[in-house]
PDB file of N, CA and C in Angstrom:
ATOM      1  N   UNK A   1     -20.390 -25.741 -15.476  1.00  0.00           N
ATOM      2  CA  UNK A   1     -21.355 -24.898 -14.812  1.00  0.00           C
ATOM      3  C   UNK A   1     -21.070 -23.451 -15.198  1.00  0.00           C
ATOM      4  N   UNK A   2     -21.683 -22.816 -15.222  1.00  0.00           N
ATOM      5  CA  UNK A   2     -21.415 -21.396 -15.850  1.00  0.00           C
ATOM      6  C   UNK A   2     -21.625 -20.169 -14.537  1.00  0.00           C
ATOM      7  N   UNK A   3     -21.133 -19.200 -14.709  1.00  0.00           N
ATOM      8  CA  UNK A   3     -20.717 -17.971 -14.107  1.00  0.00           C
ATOM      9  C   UNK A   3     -21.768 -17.882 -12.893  1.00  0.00           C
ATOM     10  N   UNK A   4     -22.201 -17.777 -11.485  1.00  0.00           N
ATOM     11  CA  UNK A   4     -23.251 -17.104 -11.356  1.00  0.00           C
ATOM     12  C   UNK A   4     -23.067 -15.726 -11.855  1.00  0.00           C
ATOM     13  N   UNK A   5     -24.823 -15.300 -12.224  1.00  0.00           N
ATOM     14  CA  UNK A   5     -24.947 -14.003 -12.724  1.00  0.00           C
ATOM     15  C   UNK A   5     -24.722 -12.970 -11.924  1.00  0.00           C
ATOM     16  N   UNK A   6     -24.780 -13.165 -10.309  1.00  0.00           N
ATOM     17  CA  UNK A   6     -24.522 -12.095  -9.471  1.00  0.00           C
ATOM     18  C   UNK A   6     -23.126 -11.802  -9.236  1.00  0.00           C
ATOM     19  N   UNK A   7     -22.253 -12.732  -9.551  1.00  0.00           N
ATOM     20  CA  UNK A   7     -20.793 -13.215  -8.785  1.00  0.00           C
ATOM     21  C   UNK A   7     -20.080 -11.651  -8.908  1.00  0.00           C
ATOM     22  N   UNK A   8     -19.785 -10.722 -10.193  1.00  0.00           N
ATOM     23  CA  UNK A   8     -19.234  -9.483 -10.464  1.00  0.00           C
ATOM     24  C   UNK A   8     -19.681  -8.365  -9.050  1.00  0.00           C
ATOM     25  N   UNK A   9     -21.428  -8.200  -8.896  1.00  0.00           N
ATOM     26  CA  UNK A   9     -21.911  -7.590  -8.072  1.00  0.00           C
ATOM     27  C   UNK A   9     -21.373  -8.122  -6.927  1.00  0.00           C
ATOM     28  N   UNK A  10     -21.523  -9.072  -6.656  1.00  0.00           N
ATOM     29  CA  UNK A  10     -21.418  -9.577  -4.994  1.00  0.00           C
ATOM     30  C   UNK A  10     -19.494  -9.404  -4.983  1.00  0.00           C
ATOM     31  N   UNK A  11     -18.958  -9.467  -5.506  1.00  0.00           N
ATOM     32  CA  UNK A  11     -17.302  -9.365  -5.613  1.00  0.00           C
ATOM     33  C   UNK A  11     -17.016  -7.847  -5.143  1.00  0.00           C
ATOM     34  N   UNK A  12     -17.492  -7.185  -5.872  1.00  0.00           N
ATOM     35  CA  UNK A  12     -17.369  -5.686  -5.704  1.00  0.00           C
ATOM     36  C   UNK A  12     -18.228  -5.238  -4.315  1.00  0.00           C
ATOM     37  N   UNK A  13     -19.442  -5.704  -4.126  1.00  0.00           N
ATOM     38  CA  UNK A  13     -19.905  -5.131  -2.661  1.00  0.00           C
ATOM     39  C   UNK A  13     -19.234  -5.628  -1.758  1.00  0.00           C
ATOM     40  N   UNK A  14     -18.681  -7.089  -1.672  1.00  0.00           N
ATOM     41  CA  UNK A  14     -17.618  -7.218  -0.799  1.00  0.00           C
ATOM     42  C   UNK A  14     -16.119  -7.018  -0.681  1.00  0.00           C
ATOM     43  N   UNK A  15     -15.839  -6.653  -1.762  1.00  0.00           N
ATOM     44  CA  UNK A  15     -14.688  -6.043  -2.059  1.00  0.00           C
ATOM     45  C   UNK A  15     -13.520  -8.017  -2.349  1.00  0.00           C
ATOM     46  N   UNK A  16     -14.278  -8.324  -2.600  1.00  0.00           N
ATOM     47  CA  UNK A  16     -13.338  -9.729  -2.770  1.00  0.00           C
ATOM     48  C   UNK A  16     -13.198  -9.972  -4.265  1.00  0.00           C
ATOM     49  N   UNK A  17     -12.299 -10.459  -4.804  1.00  0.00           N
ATOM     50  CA  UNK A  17     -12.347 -11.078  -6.144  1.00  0.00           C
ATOM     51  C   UNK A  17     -13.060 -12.057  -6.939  1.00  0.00           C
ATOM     52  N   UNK A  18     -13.573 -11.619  -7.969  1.00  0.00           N
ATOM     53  CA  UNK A  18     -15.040 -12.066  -8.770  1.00  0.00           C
ATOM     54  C   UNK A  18     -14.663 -13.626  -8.585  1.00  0.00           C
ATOM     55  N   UNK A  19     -13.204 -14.250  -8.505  1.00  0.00           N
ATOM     56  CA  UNK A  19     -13.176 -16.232  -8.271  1.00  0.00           C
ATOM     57  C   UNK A  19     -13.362 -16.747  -7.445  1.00  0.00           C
ATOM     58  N   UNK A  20     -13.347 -15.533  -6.392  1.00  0.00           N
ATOM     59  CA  UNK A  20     -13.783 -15.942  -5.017  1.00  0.00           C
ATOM     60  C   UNK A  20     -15.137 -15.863  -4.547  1.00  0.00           C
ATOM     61  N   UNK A  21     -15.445 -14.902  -5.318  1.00  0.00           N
ATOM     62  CA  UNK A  21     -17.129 -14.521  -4.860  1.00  0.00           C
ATOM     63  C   UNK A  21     -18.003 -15.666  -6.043  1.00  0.00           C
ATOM     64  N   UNK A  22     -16.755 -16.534  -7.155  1.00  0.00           N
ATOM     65  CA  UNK A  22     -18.020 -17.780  -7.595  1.00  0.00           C
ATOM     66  C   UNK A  22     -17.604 -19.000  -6.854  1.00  0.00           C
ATOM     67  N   UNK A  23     -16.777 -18.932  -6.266  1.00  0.00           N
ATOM     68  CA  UNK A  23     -16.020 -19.958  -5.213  1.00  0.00           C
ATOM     69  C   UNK A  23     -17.632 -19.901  -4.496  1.00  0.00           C
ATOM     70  N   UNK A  24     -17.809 -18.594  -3.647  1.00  0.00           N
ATOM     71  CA  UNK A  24     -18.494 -18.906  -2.287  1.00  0.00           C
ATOM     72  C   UNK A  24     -19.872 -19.097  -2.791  1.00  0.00           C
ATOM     73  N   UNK A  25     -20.374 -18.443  -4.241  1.00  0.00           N
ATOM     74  CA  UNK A  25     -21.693 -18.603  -4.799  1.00  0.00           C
ATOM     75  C   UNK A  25     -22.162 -20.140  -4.830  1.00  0.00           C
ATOM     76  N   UNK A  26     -21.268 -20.739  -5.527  1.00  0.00           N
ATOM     77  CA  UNK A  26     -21.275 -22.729  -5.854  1.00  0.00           C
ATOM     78  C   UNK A  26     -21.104 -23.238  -4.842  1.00  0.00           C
ATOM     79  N   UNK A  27     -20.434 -23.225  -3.853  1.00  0.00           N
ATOM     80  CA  UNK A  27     -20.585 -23.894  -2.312  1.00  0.00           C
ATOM     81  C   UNK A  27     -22.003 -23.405  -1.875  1.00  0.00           C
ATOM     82  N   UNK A  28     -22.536 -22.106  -1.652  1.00  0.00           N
ATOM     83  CA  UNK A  28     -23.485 -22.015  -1.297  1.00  0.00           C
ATOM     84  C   UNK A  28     -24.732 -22.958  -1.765  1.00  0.00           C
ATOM     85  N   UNK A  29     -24.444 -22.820  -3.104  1.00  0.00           N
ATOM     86  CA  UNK A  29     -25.890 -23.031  -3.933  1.00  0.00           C
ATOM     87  C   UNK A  29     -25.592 -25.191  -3.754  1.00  0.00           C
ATOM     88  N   UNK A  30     -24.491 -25.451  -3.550  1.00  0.00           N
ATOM     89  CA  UNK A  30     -24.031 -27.252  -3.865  1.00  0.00           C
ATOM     90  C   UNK A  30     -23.937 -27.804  -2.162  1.00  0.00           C
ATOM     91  N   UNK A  31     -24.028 -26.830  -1.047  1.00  0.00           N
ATOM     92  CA  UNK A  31     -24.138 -26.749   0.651  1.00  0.00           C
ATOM     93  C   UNK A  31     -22.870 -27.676   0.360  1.00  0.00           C
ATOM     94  N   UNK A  32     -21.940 -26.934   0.110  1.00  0.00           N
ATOM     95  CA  UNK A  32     -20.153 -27.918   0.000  1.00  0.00           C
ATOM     96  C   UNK A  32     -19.901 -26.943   0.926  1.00  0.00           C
ATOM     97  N   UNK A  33     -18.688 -27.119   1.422  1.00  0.00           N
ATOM     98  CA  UNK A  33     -17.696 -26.550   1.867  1.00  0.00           C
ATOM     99  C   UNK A  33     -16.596 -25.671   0.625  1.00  0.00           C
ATOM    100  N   UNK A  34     -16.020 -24.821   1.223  1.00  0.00           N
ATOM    101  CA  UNK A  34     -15.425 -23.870   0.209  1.00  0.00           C
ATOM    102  C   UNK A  34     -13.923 -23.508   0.867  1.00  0.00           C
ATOM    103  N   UNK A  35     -12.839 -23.725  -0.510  1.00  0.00           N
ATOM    104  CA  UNK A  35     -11.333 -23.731   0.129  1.00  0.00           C
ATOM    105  C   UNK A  35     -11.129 -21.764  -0.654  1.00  0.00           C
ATOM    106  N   UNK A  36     -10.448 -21.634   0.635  1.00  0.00           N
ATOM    107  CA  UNK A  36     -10.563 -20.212   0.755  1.00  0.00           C
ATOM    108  C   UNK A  36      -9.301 -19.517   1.491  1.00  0.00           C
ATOM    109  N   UNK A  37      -8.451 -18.977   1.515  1.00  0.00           N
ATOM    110  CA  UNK A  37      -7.648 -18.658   2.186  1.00  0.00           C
ATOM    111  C   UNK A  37      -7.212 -16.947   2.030  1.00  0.00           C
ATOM    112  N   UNK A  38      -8.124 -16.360   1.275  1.00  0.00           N
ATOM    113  CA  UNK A  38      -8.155 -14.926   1.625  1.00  0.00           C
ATOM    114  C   UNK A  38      -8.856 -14.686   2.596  1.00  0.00           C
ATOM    115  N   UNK A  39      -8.536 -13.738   3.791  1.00  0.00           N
ATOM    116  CA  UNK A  39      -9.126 -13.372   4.731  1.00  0.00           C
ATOM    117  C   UNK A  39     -10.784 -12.643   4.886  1.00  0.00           C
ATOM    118  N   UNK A  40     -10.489 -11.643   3.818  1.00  0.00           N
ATOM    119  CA  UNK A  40     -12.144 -10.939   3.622  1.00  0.00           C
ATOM    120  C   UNK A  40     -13.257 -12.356   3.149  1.00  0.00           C
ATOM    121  N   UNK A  41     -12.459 -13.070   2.058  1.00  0.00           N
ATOM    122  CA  UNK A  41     -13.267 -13.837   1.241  1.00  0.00           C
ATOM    123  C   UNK A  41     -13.836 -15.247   2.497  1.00  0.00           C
ATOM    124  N   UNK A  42     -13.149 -15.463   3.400  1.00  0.00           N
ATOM    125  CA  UNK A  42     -13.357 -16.305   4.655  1.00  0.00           C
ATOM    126  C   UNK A  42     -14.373 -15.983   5.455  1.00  0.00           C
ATOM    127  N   UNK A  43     -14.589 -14.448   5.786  1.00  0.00           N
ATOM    128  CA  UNK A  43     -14.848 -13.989   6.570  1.00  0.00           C
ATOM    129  C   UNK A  43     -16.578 -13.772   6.064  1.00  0.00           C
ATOM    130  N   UNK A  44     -16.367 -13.035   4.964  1.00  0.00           N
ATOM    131  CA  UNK A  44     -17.966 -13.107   4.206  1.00  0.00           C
ATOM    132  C   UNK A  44     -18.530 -14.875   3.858  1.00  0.00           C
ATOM    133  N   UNK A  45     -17.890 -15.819   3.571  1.00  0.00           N
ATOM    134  CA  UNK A  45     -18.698 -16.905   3.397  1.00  0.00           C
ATOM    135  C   UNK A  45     -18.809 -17.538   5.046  1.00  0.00           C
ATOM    136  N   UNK A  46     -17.701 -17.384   6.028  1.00  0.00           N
ATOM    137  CA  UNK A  46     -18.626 -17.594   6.982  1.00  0.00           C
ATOM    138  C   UNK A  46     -19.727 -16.970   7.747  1.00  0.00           C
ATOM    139  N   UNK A  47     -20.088 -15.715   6.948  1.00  0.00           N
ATOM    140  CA  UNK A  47     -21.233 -14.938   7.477  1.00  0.00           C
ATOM    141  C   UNK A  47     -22.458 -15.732   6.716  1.00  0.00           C
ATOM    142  N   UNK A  48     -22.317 -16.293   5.637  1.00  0.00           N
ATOM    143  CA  UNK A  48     -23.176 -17.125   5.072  1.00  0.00           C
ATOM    144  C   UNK A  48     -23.232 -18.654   5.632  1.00  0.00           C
ATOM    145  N   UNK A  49     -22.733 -18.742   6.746  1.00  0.00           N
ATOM    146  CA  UNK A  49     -22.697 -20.316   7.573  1.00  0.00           C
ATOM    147  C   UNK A  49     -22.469 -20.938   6.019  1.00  0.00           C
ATOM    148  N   UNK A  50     -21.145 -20.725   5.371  1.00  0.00           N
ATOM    149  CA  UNK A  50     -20.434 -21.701   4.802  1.00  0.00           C
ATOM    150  C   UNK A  50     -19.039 -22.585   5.825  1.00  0.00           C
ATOM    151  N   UNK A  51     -19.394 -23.463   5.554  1.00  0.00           N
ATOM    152  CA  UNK A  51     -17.362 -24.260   6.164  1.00  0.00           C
ATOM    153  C   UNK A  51     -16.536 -23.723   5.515  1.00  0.00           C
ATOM    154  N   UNK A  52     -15.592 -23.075   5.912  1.00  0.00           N
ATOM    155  CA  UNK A  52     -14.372 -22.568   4.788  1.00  0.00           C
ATOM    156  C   UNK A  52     -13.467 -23.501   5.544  1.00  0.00           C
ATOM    157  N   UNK A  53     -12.439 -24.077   4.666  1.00  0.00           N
ATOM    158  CA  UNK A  53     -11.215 -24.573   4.612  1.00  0.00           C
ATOM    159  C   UNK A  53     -10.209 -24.138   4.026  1.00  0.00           C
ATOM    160  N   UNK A  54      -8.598 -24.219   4.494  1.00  0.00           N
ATOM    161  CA  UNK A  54      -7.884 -22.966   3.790  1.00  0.00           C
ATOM    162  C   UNK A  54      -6.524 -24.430   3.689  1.00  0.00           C
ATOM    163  N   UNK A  55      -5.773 -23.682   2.987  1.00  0.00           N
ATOM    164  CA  UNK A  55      -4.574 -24.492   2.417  1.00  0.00           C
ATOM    165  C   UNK A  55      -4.327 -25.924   3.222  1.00  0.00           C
ATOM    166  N   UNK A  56      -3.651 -24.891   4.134  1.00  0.00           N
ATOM    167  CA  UNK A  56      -3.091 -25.629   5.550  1.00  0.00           C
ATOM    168  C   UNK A  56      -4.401 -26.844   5.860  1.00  0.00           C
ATOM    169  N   UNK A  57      -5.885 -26.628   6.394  1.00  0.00           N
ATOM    170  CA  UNK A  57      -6.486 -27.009   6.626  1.00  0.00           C
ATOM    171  C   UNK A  57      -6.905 -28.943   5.425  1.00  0.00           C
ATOM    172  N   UNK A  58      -6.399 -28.140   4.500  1.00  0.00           N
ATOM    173  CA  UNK A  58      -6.371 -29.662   3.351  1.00  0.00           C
ATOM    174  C   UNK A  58      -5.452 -30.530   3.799  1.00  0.00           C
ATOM    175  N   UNK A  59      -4.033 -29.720   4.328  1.00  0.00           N
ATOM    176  CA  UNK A  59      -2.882 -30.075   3.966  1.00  0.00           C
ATOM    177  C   UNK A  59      -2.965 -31.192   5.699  1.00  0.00           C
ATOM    178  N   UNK A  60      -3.686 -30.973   6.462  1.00  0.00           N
ATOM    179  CA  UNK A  60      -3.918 -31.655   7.660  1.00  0.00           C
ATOM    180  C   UNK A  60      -4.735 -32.627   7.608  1.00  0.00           C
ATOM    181  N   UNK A  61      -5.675 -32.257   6.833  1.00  0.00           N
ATOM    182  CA  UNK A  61      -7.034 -33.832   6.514  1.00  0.00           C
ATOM    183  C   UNK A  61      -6.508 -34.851   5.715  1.00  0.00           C
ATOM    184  N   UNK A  62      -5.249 -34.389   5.051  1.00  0.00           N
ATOM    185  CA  UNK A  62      -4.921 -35.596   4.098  1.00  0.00           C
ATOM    186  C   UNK A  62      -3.857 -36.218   5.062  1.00  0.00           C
ATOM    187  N   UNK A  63      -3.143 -35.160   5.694  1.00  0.00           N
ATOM    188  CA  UNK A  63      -2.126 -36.301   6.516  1.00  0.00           C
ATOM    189  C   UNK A  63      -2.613 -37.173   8.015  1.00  0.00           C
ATOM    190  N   UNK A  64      -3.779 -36.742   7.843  1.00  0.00           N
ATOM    191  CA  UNK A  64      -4.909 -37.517   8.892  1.00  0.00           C
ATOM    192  C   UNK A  64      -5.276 -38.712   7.945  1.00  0.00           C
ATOM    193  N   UNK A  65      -6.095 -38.434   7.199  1.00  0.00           N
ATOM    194  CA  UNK A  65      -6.531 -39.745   6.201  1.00  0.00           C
ATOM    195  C   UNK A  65      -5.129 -40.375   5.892  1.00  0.00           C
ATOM    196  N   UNK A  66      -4.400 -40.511   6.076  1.00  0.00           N
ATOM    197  CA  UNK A  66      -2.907 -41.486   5.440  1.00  0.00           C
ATOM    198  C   UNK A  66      -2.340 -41.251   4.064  1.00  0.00           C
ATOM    199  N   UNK A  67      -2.934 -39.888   3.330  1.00  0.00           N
ATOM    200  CA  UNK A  67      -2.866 -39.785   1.879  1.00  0.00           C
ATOM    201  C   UNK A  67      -1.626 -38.692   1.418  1.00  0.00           C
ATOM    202  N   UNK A  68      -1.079 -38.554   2.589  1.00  0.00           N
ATOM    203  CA  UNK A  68       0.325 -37.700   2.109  1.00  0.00           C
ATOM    204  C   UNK A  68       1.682 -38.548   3.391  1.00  0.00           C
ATOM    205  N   UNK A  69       2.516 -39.017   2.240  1.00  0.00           N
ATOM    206  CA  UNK A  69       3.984 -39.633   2.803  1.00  0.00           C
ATOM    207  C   UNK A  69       4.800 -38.564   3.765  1.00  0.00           C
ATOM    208  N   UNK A  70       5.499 -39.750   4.125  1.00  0.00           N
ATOM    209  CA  UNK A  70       5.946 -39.126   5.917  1.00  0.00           C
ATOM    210  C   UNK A  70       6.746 -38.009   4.799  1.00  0.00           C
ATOM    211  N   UNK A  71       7.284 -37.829   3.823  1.00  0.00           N
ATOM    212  CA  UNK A  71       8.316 -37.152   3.361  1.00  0.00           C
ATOM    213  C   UNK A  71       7.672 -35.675   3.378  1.00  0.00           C
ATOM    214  N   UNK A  72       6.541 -35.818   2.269  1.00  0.00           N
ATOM    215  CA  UNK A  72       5.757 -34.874   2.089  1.00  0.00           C
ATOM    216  C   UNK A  72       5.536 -34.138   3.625  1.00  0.00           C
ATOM    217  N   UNK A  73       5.045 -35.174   4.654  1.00  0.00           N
ATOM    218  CA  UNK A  73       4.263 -34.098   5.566  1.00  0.00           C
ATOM    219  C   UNK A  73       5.542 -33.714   6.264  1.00  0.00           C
ATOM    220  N   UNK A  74       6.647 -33.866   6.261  1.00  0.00           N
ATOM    221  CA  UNK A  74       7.851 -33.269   7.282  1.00  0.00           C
ATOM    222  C   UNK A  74       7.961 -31.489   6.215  1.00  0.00           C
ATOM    223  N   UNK A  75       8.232 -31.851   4.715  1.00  0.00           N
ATOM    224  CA  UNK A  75       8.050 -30.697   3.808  1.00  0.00           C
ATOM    225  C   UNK A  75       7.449 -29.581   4.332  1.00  0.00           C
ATOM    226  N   UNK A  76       5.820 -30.005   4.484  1.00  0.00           N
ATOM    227  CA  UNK A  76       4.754 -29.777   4.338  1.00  0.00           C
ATOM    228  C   UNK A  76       5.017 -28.432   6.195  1.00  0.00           C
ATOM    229  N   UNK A  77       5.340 -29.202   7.182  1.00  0.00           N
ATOM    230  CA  UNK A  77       5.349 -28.753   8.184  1.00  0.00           C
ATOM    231  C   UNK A  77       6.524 -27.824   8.704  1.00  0.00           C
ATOM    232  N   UNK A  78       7.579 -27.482   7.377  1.00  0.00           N
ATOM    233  CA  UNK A  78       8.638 -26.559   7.837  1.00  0.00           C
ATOM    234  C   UNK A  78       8.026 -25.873   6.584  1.00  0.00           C
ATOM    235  N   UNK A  79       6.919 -25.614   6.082  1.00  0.00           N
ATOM    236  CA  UNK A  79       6.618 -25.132   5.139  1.00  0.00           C
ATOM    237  C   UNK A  79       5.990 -24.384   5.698  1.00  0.00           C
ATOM    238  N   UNK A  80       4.688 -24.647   7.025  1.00  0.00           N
ATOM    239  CA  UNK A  80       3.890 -24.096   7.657  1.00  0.00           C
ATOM    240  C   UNK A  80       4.605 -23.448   8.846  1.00  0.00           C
ATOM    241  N   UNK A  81       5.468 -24.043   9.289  1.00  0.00           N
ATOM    242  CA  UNK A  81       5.818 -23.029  10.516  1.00  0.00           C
ATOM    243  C   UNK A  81       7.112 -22.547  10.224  1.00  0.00           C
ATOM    244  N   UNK A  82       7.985 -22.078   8.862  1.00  0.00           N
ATOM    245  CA  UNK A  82       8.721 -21.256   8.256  1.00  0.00           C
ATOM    246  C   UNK A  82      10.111 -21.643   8.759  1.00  0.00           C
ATOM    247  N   UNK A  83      10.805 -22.575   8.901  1.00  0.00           N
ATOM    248  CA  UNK A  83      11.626 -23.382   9.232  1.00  0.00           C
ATOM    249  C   UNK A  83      12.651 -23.877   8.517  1.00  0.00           C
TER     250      UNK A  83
END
Protein backbone atom coordinates (compact mmCIF):
# COMPACT_ATOMS: atom_id res chain seq x y z
CA UNK A 1 0.00 0.00 0.00
CA UNK A 2 1.68 3.20 -0.54
CA UNK A 3 2.20 6.45 1.55
CA UNK A 4 -1.06 8.38 2.22
CA UNK A 5 -0.50 11.64 0.38
CA UNK A 6 -1.57 13.74 3.36
CA UNK A 7 0.38 11.66 6.09
CA UNK A 8 3.71 14.51 6.06
CA UNK A 9 0.89 17.40 6.46
CA UNK A 10 -1.25 15.77 9.00
CA UNK A 11 2.20 14.67 11.06
CA UNK A 12 3.35 18.16 11.27
CA UNK A 13 -0.18 19.82 12.15
CA UNK A 14 -0.29 17.41 14.83
CA UNK A 15 2.98 17.49 15.75
CA UNK A 16 3.25 13.51 15.70
CA UNK A 17 5.61 11.50 13.55
CA UNK A 18 4.93 11.03 9.75
CA UNK A 19 4.69 6.60 10.92
CA UNK A 20 2.36 7.47 13.12
CA UNK A 21 0.26 9.83 11.31
CA UNK A 22 0.26 6.66 8.33
CA UNK A 23 -0.41 4.31 11.24
CA UNK A 24 -3.66 6.42 12.10
CA UNK A 25 -4.38 7.34 8.19
CA UNK A 26 -4.72 3.17 7.26
CA UNK A 27 -6.73 2.32 10.35
CA UNK A 28 -8.88 5.09 9.53
CA UNK A 29 -9.35 4.50 5.90
CA UNK A 30 -9.35 -0.03 6.72
CA UNK A 31 -12.01 1.05 10.24
CA UNK A 32 -9.07 -1.32 12.08
CA UNK A 33 -7.99 -0.52 15.17
CA UNK A 34 -4.49 1.13 15.51
CA UNK A 35 -1.41 0.03 17.97
CA UNK A 36 -0.13 3.21 19.25
CA UNK A 37 1.61 4.00 22.30
CA UNK A 38 2.74 7.61 21.87
CA UNK A 39 0.63 9.76 23.85
CA UNK A 40 -0.14 12.82 21.33
CA UNK A 41 -0.42 10.11 18.52
CA UNK A 42 -3.33 8.24 20.93
CA UNK A 43 -4.86 11.12 21.71
CA UNK A 44 -5.42 12.58 18.02
CA UNK A 45 -6.65 9.10 16.60
CA UNK A 46 -8.99 8.88 19.39
CA UNK A 47 -10.37 12.23 18.41
CA UNK A 48 -11.00 10.43 15.14
CA UNK A 49 -13.17 7.59 17.11
CA UNK A 50 -10.26 5.25 16.21
CA UNK A 51 -9.65 2.09 18.94
CA UNK A 52 -6.10 2.63 19.85
CA UNK A 53 -4.31 -0.23 21.48
CA UNK A 54 -0.88 0.20 23.03
CA UNK A 55 1.89 -2.41 23.86
CA UNK A 56 0.72 -3.53 27.13
CA UNK A 57 -2.85 -3.68 25.76
CA UNK A 58 -1.60 -6.65 23.03
CA UNK A 59 0.45 -8.00 25.62
CA UNK A 60 -3.05 -8.71 27.74
CA UNK A 61 -5.30 -9.99 24.73
CA UNK A 62 -2.84 -12.60 23.99
CA UNK A 63 -2.49 -13.79 27.54
CA UNK A 64 -6.35 -13.81 27.58
CA UNK A 65 -6.59 -15.77 24.28
CA UNK A 66 -4.02 -18.60 25.76
CA UNK A 67 -1.29 -17.45 23.15
CA UNK A 68 1.54 -16.40 25.47
CA UNK A 69 3.19 -19.23 28.10
CA UNK A 70 2.89 -18.94 31.79
CA UNK A 71 6.79 -18.10 31.42
CA UNK A 72 6.40 -15.35 29.05
CA UNK A 73 3.44 -13.72 30.92
CA UNK A 74 5.27 -13.79 34.55
CA UNK A 75 8.33 -11.86 32.17
CA UNK A 76 5.89 -9.94 30.64
CA UNK A 77 4.30 -8.65 34.11
CA UNK A 78 7.60 -7.60 36.05
CA UNK A 79 8.21 -5.99 32.82
CA UNK A 80 5.01 -3.88 33.21
CA UNK A 81 5.01 -3.08 36.73
CA UNK A 82 9.06 -2.55 36.90
CA UNK A 83 9.92 -5.31 39.26
Amino acid sequence: MDDPSNADQLAENVGIHRGKACAILLAKSLSVPVLLDDSDARKFALDLDLEVIGSVGIIIKAVKLGLISREVRKACKCYVVKC
